[in-house]
Protein backbone atom coordinates (compact mmCIF):
# COMPACT_ATOMS: atom_id res chain seq x y z
CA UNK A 1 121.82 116.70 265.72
CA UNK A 2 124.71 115.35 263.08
CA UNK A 3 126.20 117.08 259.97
CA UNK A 4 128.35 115.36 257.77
CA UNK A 5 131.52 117.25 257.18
CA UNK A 6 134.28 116.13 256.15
CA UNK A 7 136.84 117.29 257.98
CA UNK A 8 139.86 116.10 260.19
CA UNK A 9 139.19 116.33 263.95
CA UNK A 10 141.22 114.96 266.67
CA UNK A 11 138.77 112.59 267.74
CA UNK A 12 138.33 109.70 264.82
CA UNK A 13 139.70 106.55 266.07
CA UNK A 14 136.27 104.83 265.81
CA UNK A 15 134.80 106.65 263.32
CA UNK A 16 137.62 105.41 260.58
CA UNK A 17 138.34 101.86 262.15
CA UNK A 18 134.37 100.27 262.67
CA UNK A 19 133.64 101.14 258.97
CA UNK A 20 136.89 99.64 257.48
CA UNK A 21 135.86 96.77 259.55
CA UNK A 22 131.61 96.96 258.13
CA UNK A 23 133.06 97.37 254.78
CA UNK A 24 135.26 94.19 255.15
CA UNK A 25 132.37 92.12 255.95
CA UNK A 26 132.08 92.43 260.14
CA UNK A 27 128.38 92.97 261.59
CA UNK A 28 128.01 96.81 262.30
CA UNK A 29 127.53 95.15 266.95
CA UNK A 30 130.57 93.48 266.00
CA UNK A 31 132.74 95.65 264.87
CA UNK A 32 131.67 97.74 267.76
CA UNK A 33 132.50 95.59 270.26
CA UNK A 34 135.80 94.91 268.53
CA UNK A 35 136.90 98.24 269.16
CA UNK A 36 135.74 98.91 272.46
CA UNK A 37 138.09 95.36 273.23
CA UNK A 38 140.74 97.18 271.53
CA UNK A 39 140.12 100.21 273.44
CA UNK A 40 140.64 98.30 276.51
CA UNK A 41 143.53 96.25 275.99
CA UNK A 42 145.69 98.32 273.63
CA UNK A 43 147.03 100.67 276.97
CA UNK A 44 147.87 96.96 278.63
CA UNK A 45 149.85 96.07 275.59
CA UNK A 46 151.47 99.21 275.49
CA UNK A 47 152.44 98.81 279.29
CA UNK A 48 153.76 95.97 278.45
CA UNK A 49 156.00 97.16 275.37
CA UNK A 50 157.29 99.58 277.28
CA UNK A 51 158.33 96.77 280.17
CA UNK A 52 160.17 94.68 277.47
CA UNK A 53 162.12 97.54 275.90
CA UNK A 54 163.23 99.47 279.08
CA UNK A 55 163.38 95.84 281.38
CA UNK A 56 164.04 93.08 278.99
CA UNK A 57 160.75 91.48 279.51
CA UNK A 58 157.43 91.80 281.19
CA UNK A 59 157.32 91.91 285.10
CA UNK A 60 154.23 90.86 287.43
CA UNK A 61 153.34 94.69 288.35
CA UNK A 62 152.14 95.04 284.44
CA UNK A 63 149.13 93.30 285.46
CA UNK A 64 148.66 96.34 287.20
CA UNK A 65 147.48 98.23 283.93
CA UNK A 66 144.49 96.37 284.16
CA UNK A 67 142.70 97.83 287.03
CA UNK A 68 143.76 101.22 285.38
CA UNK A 69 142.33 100.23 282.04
CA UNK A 70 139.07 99.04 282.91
CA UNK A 71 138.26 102.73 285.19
CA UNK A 72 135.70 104.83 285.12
CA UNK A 73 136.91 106.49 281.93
CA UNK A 74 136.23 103.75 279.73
CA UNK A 75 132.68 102.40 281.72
CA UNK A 76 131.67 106.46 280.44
CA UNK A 77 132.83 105.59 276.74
CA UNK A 78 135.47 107.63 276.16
CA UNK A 79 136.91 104.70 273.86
CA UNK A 80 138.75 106.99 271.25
CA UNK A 81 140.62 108.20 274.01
CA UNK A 82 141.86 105.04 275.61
CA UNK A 83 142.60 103.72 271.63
CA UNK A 84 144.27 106.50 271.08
CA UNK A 85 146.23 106.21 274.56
CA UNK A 86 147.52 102.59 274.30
CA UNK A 87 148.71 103.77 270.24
CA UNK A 88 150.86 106.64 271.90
CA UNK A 89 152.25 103.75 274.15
CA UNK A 90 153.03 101.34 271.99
CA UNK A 91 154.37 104.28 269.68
CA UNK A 92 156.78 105.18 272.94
CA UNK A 93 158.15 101.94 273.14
CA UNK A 94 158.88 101.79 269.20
CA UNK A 95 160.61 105.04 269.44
CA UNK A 96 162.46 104.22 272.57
CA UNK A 97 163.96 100.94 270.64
CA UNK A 98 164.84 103.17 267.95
CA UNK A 99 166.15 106.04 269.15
CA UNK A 100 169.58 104.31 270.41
CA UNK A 101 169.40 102.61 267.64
CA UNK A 102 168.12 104.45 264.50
CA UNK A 103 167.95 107.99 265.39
CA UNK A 104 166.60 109.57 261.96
CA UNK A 105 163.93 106.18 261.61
CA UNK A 106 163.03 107.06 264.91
CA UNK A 107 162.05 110.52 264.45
CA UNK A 108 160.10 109.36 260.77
CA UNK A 109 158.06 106.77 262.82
CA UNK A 110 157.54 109.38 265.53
CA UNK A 111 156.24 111.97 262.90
CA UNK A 112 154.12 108.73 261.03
CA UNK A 113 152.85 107.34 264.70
CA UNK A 114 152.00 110.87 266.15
CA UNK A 115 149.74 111.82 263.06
CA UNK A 116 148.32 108.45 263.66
CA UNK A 117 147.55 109.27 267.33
CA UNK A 118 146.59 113.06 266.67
CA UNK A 119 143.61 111.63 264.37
CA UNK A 120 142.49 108.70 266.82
CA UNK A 121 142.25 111.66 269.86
CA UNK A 122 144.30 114.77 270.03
CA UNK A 123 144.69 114.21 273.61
CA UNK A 124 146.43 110.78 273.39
CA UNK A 125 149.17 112.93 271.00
CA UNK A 126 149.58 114.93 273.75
CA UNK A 127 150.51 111.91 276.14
CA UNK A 128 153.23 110.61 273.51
CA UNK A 129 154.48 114.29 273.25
CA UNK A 130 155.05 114.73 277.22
CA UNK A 131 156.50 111.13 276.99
CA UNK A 132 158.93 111.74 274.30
CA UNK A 133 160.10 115.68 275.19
CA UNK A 134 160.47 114.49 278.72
CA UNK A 135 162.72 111.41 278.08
CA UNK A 136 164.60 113.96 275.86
CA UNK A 137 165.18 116.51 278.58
CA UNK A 138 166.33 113.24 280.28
CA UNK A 139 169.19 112.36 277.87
CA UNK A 140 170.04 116.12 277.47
CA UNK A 141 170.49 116.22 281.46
CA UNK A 142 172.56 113.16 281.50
CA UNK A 143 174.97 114.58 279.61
CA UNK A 144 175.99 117.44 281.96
CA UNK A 145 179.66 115.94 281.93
CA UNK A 146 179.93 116.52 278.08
CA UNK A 147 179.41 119.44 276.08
CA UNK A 148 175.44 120.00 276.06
CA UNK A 149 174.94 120.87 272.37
CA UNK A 150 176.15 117.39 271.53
CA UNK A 151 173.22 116.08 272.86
CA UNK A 152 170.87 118.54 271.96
CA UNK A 153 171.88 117.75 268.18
CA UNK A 154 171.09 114.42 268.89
CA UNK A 155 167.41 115.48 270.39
CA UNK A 156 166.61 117.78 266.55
CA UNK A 157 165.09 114.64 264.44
CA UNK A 158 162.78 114.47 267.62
CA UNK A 159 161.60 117.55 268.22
CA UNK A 160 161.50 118.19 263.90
CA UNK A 161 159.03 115.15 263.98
CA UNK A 162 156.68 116.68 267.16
CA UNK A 163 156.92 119.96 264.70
CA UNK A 164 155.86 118.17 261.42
CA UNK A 165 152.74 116.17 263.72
CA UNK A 166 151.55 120.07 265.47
CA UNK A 167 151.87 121.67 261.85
CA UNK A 168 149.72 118.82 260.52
CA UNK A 169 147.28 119.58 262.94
CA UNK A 170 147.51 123.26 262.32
CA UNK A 171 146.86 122.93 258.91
CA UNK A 172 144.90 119.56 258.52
CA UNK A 173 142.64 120.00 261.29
CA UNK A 174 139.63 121.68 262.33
CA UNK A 175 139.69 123.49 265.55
CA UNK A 176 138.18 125.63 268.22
CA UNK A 177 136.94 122.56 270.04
CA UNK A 178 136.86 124.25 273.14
CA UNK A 179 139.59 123.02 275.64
CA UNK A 180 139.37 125.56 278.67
CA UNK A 181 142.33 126.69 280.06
CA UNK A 182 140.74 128.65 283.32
CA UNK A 183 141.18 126.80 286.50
CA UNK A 184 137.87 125.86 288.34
CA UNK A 185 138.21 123.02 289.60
CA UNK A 186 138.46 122.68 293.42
CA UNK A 187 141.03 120.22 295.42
CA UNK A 188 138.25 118.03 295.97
CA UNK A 189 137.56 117.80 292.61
CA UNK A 190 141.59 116.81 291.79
CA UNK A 191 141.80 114.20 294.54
CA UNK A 192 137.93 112.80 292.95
CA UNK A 193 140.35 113.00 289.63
CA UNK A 194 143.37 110.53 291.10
CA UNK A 195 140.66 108.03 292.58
CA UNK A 196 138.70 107.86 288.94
CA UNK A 197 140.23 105.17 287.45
CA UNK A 198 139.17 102.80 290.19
CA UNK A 199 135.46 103.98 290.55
CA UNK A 200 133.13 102.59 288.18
CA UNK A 201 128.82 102.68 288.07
CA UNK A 202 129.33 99.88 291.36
CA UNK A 203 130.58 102.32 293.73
CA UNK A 204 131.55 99.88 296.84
CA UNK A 205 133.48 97.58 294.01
CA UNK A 206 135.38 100.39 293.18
CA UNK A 207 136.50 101.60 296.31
CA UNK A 208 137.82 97.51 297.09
CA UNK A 209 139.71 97.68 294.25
CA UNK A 210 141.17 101.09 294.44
CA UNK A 211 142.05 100.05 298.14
CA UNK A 212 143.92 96.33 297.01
CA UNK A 213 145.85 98.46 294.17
CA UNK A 214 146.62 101.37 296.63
CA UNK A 215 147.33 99.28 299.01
CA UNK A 216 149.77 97.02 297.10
CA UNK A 217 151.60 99.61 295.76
CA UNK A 218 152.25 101.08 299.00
CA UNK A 219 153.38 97.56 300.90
CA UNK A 220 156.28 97.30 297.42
CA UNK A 221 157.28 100.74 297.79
CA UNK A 222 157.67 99.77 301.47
CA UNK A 223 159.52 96.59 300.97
CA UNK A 224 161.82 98.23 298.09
CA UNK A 225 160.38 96.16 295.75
CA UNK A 226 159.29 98.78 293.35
CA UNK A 227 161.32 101.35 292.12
CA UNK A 228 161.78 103.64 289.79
CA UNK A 229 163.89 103.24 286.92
CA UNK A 230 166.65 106.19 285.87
CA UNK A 231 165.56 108.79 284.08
CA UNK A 232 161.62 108.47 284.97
CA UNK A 233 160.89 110.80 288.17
CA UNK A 234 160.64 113.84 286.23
CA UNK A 235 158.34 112.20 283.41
CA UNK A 236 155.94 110.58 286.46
CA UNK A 237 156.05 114.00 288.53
CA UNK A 238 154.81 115.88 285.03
CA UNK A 239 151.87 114.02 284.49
CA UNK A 240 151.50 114.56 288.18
CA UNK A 241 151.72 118.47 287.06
CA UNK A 242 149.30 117.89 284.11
CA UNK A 243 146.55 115.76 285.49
CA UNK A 244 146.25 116.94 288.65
CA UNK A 245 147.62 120.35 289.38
CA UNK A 246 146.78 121.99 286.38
CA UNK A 247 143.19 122.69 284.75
CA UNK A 248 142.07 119.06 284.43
CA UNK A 249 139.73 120.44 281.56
CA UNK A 250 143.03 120.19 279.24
CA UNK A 251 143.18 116.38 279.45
CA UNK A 252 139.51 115.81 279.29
CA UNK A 253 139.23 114.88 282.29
CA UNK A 254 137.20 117.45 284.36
CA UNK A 255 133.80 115.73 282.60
CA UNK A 256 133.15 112.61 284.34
CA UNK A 257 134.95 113.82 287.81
CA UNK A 258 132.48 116.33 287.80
CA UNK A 259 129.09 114.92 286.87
CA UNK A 260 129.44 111.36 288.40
CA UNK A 261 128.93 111.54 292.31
CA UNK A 262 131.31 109.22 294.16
């Protein structure tokens, strides 16, 4: 059932951390359970780097990534992914500090953090490249009143350091792993998609808490307490695009909605 190879695949994030931790002394269960902790809480620390750099500081709603954290996802293991998710987040917020700031360190931790991300699961790369391109398209469409190609010089060290990560992976990496582009999955299985992250093995639990959140949500979009900051309709309406309109296959996530019955 195994063959050692070695070879790079976009799916290593526990396979390289848990022995580094064995080999410095941890108990094998240990180490284990260290990274499936890490798995959980590294996308609630990157929610909350992202607060500080774009808000100043952490607001209340943050707490929010934990409901979303501990879904359905992670009760069916898929703990490379969510390591690899809450890296790309944390990796966003670095790069967002920088990129005012320091544009060509920027784009070299960019290049560093995405081949980072690409090894712990390809598909968490992907969610720092929509983040990053679409904040870029952002900037460029700010600038309508000035001459475009300024700002599209300014967007080159980013889009040269998403080029050095994709030919790392084209020439580092093993591939043909399948991902399916064909669309077959049904409405009902997109809509079973957005109610996931809420709906664990306890069914009825689920459903409460995907109900409180929902409902929450709803009564601050209501009240104008939450809104949108600039710039971030167009990056919330592609994932929209991604996750649930196109082939869910692409982000891994046609799987569990399809074999777990809600």
């Amino acid at each position: 059932y195994y063959v050692l190879r070695h070879v790079l695949i976009g799916n290593l994030g526990l396979d390289t951390l848990v022995p580094l931790l064995v080999y410095a002394g941890i108990d094998t269960n240990a180490a284990l359970k260290l990274f499936a902790a890490m798995a959980l809480l590294l996308p609630v620390a990157g929610v909350m780097a992202l607060a500080r750099v774009l808000q100043g500081g952490t607001p209340w709603l943050a707490l929010l990534a934990f409901p979303l954290a501990h879904s359905r996802y992670y009760a069916w293991g898929f703990l490379n992914y969510f390591f690899s998710l809450g890296l790309a987040l944390l990796a966003f917020a670095l790069w967002l500090w920088l990129r005012e700031r320091r544009p060509h360190i920027a784009a070299l931790v960019l290049a560093l953090s995405g081949a980072l991300v690409m090894c712990a699961h390809l598909m968490g790369f992907g969610v720092l490249a929509l983040l990053v391109l679409s904040r870029e398209a952002w900037l460029l469409w700010r600038a309508r009143p000035s001459p475009r190609w300024k700002a599209a010089l300014g967007a080159l060290p980013t889009l040269a350091a998403l080029a050095a990560c994709t030919l790392f992976n084209l020439l580092a990496f093993e591939r043909g792993l399948g991902l399916d582009m064909r669309w077959y999955d049904t409405p009902a299985g997109k809509l079973r998609n957005l109610a996931s992250p809420f709906i664990a093995y306890e069914i009825v639990t689920g459903l409460v808490v995907m109900a409180l959140v929902v409902g929450l949500v709803l009564w601050l979009w209501r009240t104008r307490r939450l809104r949108l900051l600039p710039g971030w309709r167009a990056p919330v309406g592609l994932f929209l695009l991604v996750f649930l309109v196109m082939p869910s296959v692409i982000m891994n996530s046609h799987y569990a909605g399809s074999r777990l019955l809600i």
